[in-house]
N, C-alpha and C. Protein backbone atom coordinates (compact mmCIF):
# COMPACT_ATOMS: atom_id res chain seq x y z
N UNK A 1 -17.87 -4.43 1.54
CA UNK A 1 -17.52 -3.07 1.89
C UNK A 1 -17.44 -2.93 3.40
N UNK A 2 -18.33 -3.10 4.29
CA UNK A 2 -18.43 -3.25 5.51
C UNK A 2 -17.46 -4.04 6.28
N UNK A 3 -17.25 -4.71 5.79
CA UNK A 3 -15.62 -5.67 6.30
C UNK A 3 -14.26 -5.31 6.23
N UNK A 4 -14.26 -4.69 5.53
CA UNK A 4 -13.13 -3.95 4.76
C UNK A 4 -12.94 -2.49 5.37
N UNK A 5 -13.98 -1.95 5.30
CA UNK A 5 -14.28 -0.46 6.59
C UNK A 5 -14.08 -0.89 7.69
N UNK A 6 -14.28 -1.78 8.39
CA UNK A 6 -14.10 -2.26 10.08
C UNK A 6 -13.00 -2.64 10.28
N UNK A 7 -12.44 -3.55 9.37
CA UNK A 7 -10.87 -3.85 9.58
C UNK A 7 -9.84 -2.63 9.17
N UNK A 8 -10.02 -2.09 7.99
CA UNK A 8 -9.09 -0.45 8.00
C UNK A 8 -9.10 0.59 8.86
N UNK A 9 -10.50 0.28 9.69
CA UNK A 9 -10.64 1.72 11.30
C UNK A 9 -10.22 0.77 12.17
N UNK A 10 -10.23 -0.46 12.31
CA UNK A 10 -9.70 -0.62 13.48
C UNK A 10 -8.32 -1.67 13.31
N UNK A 11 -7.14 -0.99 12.11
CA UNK A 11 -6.09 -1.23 12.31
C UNK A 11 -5.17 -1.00 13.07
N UNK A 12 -4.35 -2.68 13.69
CA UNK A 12 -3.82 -2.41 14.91
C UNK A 12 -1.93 -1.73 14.47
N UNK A 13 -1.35 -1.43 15.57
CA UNK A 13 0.03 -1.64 15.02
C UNK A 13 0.53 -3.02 14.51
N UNK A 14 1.18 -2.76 13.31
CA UNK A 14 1.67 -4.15 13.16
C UNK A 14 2.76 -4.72 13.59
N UNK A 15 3.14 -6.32 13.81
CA UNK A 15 3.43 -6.19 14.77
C UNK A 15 5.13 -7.39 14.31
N UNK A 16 4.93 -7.15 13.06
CA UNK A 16 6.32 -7.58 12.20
C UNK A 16 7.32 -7.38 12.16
N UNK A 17 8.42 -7.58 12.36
CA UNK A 17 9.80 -7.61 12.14
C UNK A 17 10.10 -7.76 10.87
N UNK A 18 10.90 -6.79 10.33
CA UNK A 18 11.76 -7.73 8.83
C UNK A 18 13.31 -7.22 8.72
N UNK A 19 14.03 -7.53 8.83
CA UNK A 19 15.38 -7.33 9.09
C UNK A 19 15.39 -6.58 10.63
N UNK A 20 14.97 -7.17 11.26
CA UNK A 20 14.88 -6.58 12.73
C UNK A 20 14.90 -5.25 13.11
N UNK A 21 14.14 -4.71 12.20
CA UNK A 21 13.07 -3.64 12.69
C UNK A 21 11.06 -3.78 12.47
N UNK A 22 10.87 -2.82 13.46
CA UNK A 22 9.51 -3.10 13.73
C UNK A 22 8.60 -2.27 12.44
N UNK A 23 7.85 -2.87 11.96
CA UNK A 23 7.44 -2.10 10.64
C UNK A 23 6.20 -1.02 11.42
N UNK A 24 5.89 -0.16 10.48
CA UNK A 24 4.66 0.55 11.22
C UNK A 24 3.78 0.79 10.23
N UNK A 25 2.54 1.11 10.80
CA UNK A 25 1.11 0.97 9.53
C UNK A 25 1.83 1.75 8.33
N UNK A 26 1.21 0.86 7.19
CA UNK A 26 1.65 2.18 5.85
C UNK A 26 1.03 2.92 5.57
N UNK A 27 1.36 4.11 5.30
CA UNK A 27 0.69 5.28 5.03
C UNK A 27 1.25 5.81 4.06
N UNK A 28 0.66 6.91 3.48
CA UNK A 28 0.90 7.20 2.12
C UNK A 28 2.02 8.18 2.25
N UNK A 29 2.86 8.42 3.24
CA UNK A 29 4.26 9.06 3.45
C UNK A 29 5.16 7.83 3.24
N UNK A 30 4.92 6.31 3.26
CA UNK A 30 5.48 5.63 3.48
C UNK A 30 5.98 5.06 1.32
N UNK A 31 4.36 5.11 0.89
CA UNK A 31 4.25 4.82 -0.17
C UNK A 31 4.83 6.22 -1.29
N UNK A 32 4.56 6.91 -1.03
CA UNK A 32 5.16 8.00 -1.63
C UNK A 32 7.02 7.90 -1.69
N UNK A 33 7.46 7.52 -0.47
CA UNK A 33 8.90 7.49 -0.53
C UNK A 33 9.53 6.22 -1.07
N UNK A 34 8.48 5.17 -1.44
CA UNK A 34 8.94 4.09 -1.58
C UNK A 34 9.07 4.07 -3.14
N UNK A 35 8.09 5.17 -3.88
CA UNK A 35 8.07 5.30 -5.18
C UNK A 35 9.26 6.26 -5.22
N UNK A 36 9.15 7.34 -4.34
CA UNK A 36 10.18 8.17 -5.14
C UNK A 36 12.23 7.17 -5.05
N UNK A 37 12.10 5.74 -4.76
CA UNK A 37 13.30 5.48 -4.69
C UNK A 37 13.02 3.81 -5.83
N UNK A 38 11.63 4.15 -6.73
CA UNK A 38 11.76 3.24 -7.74
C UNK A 38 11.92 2.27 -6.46
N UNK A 39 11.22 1.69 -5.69
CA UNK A 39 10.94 0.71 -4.77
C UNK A 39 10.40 -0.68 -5.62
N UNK A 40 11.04 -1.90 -5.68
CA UNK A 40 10.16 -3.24 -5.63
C UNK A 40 9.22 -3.47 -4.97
N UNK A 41 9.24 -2.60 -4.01
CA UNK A 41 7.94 -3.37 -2.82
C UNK A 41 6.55 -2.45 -3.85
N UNK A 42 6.37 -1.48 -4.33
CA UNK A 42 5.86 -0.43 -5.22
C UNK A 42 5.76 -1.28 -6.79
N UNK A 43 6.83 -1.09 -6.91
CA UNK A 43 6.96 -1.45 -8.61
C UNK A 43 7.46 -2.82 -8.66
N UNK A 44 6.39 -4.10 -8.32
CA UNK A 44 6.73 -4.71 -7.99
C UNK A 44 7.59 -5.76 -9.60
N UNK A 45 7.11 -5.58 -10.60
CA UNK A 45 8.05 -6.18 -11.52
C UNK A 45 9.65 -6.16 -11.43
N UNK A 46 10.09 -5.52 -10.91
CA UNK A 46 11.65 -4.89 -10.50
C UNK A 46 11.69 -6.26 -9.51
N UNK A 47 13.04 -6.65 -9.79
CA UNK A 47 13.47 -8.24 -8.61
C UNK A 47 13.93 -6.95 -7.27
N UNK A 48 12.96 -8.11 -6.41
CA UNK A 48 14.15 -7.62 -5.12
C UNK A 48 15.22 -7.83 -4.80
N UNK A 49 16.37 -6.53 -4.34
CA UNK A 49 17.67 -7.09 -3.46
C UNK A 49 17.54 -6.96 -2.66
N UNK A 50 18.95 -7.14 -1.57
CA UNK A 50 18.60 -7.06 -0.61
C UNK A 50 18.83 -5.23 -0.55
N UNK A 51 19.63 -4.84 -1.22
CA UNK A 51 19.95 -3.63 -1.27
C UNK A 51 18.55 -2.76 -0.95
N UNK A 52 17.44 -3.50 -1.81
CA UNK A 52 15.66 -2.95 -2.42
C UNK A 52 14.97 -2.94 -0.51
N UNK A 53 15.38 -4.12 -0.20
CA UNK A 53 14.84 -4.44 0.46
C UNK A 53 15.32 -3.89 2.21
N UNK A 54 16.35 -3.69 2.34
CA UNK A 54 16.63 -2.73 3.44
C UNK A 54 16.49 -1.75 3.79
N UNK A 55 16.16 -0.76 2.18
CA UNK A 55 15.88 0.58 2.03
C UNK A 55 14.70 0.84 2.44
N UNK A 56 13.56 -0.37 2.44
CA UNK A 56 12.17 -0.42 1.89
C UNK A 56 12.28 -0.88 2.98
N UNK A 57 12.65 -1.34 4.07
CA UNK A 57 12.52 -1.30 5.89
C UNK A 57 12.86 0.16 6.41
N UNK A 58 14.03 0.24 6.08
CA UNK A 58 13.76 1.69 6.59
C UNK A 58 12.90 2.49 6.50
N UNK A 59 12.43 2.81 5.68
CA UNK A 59 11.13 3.54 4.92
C UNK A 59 10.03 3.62 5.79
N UNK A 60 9.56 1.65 5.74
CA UNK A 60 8.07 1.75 6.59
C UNK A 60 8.84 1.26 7.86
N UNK A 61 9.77 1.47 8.52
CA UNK A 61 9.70 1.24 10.32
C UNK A 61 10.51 2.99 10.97
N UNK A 62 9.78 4.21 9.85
CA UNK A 62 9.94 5.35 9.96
C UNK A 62 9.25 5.86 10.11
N UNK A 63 9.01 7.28 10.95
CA UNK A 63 7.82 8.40 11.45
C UNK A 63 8.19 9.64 10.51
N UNK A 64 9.38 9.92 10.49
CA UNK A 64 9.37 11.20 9.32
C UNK A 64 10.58 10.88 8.21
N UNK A 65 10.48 11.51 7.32
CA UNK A 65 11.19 11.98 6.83
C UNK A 65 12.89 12.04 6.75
N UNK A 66 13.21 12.85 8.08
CA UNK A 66 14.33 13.05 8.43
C UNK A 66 15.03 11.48 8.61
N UNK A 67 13.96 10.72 9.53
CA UNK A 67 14.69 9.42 9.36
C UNK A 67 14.97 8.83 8.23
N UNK A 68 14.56 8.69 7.45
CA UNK A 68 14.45 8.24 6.15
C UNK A 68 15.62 8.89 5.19
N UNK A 69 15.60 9.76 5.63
CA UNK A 69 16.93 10.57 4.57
C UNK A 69 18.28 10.06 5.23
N UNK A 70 18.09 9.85 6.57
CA UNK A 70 19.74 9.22 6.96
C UNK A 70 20.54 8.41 6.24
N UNK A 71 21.93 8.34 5.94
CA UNK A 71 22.53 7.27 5.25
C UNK A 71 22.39 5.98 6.12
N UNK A 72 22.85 4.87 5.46
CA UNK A 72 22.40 3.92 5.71
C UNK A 72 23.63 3.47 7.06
N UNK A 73 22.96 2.55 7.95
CA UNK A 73 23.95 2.77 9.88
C UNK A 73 24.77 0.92 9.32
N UNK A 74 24.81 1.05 10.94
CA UNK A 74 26.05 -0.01 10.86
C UNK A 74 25.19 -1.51 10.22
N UNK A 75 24.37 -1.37 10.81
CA UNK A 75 23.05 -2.33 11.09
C UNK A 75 22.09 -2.77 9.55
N UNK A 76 22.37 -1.67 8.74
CA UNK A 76 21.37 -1.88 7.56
C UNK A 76 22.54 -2.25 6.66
N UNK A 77 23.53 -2.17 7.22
CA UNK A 77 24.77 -2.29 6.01
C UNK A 77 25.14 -4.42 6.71
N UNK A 78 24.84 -4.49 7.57
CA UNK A 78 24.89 -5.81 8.23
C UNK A 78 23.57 -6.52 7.56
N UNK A 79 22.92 -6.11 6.99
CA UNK A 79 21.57 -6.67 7.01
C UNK A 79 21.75 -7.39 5.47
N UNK A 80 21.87 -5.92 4.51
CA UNK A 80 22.25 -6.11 3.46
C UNK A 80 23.86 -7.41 2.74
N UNK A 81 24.49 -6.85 3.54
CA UNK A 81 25.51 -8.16 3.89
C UNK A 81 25.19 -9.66 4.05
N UNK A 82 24.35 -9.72 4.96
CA UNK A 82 24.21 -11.25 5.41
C UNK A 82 23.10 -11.61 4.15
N UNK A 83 22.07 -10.55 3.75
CA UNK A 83 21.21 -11.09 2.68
C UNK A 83 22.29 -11.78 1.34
N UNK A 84 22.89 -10.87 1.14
CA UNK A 84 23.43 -11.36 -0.42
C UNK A 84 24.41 -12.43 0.13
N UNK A 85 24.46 -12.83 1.25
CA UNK A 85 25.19 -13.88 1.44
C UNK A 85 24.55 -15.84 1.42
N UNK A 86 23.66 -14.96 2.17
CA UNK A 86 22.28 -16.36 1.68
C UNK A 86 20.82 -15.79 1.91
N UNK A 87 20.61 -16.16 0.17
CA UNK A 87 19.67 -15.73 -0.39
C UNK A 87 18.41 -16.70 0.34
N UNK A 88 18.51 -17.77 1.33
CA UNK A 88 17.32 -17.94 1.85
C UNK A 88 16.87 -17.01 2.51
N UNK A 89 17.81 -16.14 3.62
CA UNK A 89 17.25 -14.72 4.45
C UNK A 89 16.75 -13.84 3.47
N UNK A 90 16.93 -13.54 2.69
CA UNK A 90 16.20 -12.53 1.57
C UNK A 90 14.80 -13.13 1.27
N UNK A 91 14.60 -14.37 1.16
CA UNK A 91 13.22 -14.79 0.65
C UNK A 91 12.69 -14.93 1.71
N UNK A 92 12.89 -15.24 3.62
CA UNK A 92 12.67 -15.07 4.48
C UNK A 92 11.44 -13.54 5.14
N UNK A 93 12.65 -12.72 4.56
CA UNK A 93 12.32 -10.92 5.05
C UNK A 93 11.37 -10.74 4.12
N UNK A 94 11.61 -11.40 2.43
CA UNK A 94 10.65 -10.73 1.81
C UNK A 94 8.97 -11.12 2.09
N UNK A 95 9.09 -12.29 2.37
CA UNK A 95 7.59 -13.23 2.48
C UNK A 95 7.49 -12.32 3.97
N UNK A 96 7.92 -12.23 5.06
CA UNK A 96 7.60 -11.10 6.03
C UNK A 96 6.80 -9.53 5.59
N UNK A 97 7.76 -8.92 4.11
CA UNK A 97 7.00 -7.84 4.16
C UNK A 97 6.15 -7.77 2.95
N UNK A 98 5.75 -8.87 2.49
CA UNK A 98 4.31 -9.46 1.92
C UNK A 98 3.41 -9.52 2.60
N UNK A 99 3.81 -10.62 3.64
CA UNK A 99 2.57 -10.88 4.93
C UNK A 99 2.11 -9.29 5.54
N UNK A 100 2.90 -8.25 5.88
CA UNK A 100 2.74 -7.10 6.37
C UNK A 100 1.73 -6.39 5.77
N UNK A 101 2.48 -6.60 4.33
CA UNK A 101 1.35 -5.65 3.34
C UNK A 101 0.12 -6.12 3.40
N UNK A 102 0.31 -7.30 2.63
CA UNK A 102 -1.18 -8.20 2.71
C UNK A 102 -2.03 -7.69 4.14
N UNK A 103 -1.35 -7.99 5.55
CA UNK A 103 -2.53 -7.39 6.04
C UNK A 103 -3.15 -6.14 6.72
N UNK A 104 -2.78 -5.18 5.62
CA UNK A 104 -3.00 -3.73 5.82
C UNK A 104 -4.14 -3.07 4.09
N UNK A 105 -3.93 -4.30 3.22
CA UNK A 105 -4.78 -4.10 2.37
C UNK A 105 -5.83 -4.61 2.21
N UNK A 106 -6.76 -2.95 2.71
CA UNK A 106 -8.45 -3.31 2.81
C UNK A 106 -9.54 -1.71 2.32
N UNK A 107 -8.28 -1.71 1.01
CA UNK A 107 -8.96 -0.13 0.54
C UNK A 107 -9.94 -0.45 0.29
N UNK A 108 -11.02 0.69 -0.07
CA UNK A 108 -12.18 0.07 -1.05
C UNK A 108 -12.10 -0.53 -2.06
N UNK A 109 -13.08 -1.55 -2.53
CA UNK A 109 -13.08 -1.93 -3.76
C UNK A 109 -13.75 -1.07 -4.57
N UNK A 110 -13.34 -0.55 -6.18
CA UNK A 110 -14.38 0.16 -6.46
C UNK A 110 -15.00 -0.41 -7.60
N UNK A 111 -16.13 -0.03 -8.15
CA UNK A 111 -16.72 -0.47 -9.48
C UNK A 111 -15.83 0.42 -10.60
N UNK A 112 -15.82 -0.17 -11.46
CA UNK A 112 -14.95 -0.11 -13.28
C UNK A 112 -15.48 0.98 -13.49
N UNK A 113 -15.42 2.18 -13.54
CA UNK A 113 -15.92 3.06 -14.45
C UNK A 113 -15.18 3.63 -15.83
N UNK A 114 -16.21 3.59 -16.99
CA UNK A 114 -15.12 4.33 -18.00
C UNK A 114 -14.76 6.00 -18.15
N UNK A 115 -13.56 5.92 -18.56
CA UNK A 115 -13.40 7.46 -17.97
C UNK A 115 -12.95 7.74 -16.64
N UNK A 116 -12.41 6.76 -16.14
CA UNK A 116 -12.23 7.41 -14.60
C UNK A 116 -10.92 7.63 -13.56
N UNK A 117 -10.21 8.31 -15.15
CA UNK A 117 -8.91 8.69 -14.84
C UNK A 117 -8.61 10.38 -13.99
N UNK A 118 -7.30 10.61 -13.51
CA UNK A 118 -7.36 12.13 -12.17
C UNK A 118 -7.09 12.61 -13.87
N UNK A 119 -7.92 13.59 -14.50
CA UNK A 119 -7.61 14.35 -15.34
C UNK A 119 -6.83 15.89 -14.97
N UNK A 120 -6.83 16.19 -13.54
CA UNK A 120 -6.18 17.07 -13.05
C UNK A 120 -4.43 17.09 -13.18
N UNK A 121 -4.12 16.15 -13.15
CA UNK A 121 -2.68 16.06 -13.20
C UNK A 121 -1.91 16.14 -11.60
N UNK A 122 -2.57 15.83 -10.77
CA UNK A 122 -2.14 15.96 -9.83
C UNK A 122 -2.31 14.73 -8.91
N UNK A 123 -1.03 14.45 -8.33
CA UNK A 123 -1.11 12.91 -7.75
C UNK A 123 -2.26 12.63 -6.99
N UNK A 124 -2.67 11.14 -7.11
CA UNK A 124 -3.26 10.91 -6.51
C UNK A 124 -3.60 11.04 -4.81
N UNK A 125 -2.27 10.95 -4.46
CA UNK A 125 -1.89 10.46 -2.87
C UNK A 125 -1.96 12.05 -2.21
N UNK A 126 -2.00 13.19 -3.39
CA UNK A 126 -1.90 14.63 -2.52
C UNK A 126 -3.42 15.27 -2.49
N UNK A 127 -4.00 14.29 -3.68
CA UNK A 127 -5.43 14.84 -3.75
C UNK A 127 -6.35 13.83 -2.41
N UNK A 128 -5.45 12.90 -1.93
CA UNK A 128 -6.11 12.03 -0.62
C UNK A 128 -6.00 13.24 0.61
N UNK A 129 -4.45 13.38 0.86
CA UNK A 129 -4.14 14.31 1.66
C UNK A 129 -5.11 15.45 1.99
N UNK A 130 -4.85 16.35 0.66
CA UNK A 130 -6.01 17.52 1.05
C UNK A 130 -7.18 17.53 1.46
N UNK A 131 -7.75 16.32 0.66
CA UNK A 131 -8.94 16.12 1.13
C UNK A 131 -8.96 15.82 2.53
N UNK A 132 -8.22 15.52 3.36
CA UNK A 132 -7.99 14.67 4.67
C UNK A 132 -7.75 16.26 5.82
N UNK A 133 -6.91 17.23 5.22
CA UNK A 133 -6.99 18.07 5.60
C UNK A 133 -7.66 19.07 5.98
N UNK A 134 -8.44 19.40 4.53
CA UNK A 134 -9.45 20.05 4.26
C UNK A 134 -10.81 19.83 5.53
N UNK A 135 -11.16 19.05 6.29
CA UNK A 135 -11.89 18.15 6.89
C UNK A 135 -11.18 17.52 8.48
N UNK A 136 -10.26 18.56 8.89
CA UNK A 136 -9.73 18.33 9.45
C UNK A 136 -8.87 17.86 10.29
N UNK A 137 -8.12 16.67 9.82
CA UNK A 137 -6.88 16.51 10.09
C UNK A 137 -5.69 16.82 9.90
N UNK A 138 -4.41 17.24 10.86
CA UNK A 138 -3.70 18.11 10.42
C UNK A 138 -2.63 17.10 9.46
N UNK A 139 -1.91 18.11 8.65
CA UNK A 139 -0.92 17.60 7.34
C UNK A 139 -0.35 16.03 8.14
N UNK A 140 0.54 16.03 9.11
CA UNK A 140 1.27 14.46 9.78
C UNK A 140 0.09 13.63 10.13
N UNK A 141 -1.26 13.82 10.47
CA UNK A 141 -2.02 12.69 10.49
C UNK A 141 -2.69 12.15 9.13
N UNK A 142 -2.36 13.14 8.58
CA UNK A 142 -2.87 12.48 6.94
C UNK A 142 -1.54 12.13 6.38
N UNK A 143 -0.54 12.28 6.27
CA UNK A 143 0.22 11.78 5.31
C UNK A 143 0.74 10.36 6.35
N UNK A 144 0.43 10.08 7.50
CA UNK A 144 0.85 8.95 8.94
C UNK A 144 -0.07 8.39 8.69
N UNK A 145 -1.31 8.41 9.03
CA UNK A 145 -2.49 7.47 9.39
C UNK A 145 -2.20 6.03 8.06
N UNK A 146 -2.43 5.06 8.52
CA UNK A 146 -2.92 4.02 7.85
C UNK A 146 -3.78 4.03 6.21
N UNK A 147 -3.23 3.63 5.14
CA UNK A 147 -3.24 3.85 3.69
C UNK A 147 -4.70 4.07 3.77
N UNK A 148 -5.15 2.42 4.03
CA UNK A 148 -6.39 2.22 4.12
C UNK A 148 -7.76 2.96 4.69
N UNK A 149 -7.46 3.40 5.69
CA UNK A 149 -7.99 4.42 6.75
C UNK A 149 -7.97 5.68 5.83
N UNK A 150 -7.19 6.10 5.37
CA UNK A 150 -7.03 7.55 4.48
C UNK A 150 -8.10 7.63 3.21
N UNK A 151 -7.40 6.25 2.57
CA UNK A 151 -8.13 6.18 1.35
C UNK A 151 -10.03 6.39 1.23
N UNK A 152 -10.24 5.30 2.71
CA UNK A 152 -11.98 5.22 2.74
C UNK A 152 -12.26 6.39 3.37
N UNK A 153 -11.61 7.12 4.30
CA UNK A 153 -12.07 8.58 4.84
C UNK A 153 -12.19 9.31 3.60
N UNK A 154 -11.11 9.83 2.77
CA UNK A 154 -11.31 10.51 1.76
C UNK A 154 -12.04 9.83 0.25
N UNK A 155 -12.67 8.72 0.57
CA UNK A 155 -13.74 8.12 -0.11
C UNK A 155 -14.71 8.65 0.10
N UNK A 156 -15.36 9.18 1.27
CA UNK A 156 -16.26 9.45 2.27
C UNK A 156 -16.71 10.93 1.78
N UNK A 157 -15.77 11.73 2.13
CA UNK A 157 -15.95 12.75 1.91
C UNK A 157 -15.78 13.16 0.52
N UNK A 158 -15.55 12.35 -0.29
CA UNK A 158 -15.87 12.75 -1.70
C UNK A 158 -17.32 12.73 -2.17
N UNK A 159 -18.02 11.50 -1.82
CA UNK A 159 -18.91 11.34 -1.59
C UNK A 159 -20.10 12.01 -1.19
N UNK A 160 -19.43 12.60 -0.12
CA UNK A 160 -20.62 13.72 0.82
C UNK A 160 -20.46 14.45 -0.29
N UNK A 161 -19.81 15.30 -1.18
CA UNK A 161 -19.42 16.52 -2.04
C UNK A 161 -20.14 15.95 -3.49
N UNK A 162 -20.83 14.71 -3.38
CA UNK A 162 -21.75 14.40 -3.95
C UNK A 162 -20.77 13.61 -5.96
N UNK A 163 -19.45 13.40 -5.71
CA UNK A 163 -18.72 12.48 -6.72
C UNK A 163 -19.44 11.16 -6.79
N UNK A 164 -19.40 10.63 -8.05
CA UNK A 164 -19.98 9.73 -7.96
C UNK A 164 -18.93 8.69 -7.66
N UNK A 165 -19.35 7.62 -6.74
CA UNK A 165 -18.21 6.99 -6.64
C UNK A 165 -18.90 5.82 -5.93
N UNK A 166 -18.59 4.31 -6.41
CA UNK A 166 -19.39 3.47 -6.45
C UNK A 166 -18.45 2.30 -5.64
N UNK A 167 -18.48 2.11 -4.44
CA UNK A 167 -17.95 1.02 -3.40
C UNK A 167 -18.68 -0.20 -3.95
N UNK A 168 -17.42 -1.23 -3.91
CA UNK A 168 -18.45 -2.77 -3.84
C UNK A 168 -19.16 -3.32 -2.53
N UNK A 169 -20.03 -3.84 -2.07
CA UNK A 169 -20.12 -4.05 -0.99
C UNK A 169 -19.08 -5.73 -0.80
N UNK A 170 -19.51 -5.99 0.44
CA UNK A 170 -18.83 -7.52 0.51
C UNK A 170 -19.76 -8.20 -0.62
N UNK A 171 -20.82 -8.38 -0.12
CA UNK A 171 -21.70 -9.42 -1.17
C UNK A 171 -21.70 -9.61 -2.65
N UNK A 172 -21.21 -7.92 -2.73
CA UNK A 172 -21.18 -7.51 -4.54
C UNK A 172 -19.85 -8.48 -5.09
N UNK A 173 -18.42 -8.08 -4.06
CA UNK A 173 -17.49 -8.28 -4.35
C UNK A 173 -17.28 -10.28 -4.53
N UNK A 174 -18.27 -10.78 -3.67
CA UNK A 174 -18.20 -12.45 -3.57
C UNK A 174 -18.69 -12.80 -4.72
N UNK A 175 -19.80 -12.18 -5.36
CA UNK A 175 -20.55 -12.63 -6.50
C UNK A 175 -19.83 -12.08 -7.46
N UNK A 176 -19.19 -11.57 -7.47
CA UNK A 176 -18.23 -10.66 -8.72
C UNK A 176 -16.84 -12.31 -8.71
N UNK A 177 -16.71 -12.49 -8.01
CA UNK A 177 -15.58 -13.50 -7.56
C UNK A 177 -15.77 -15.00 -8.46
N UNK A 178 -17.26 -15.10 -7.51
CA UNK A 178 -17.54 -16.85 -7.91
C UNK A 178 -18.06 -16.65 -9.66
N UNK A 179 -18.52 -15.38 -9.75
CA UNK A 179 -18.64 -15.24 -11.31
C UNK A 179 -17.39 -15.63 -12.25
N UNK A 180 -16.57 -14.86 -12.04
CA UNK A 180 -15.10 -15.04 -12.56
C UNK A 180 -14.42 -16.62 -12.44
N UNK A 181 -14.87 -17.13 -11.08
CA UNK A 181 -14.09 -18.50 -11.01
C UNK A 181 -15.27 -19.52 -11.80
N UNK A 182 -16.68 -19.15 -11.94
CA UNK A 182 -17.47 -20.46 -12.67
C UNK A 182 -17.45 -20.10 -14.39
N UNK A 183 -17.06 -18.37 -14.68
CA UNK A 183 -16.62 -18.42 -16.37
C UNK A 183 -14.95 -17.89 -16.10
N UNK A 184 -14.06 -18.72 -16.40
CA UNK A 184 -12.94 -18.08 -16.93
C UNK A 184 -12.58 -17.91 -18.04
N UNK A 185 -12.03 -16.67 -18.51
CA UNK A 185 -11.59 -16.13 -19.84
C UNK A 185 -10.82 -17.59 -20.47
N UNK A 186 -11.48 -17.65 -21.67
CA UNK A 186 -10.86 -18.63 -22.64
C UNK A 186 -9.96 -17.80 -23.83
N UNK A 187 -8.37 -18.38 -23.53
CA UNK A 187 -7.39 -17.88 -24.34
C UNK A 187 -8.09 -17.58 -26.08
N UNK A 188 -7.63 -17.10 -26.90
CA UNK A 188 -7.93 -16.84 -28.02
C UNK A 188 -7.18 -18.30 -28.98
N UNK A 189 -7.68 -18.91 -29.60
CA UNK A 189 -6.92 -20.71 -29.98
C UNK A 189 -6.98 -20.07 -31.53
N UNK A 190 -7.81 -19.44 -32.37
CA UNK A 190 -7.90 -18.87 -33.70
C UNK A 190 -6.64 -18.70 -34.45
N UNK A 191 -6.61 -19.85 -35.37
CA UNK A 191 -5.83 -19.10 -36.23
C UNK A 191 -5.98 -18.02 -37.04
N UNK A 192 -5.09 -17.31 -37.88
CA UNK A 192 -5.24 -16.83 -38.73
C UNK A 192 -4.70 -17.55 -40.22
């Protein structure tokens, strides 16, 4: 837990390129738009194109909105071009915005609870927000700030409000690990 808190507060800009733009921390303005366009980088069973995959740069090397709604420029239509032309640059950009993700994911881990679905009906990512608000940060630093950073702040303060809500620590999470790797699940061999 403590490792994972130190590296999500003190995330730097990142500092990646993927179709030659500069990506920026993800935040849940980033993830939100990436779902609302049925994103691969999101839903990751869906194959990437390059089509998936230019859209999904624009997205995270964006500050609002407005950018994001632009049609697509000379440059993303060049991008997309040269990808479907050779598919090594596509597996290139994509292993780029793997590596990106990968190192921006350091939410909490949490313990299994049963029952521990939003029975409210209301997204997850707006019930982060408010909470982020509520507590003072204004609406663009909560829906901007860093996923990770959001998620454990409004971990925090759920917490204080006395939810039960059960972080792994590091140590929990290693022994939870080497458990799993010294028993692994044995397939079912039974006939009937």
């Amino acid at each position: 837990m403590e490792k994972r808190w130190i590296k999500a507060a003190t995330l730097l800009q990142p500092s990646i390129e993927v179709c030659g733009k500069r990506l920026l921390p993800f935040s849940l303005r980033h993830r939100v738009a990436l779902e609302a366009i049925d994103s691969p980088v999101i839903l990751t069973e869906k194959p990437m194109t390059a089509k998936h995959l230019v859209a999904a740069v624009k997205i995270l090397s964006s500050k609002s909105i407005d950018e994001i709604a632009t049609g697509a420029t000379l440059r993303e239509r060049f991008w997309v071009s040269r990808m479907q032309f050779s598919p090594d640059i596509i597996i290139c950009e994509t292993a780029k915005l793997v590596a990106y993700l990968n190192s921006q994911a350091f939410w909490p881990r949490f313990w299994e609870k049963d029952g521990g679905t939003n029975k409210s009906g209301i997204p997850w990512q707006l019930v982060v927000v408010a909470s982020l608000t509520r507590y003072g940060c204004s609406l663009e630093e909560a829906w901007t700030m860093p996923e990770s950073e959001a998620i454990w702040l409004h971990t925090a303060h759920s917490a204080s409000l006395g939810a039960d809500v059960a972080v792994m620590s590091d140590a929990e999470w290693e022994a939870v690990q080497k458990y799993k790797a010294s028993n692994p699940t044995k397939p079912n061999t039974k006939r009937n």
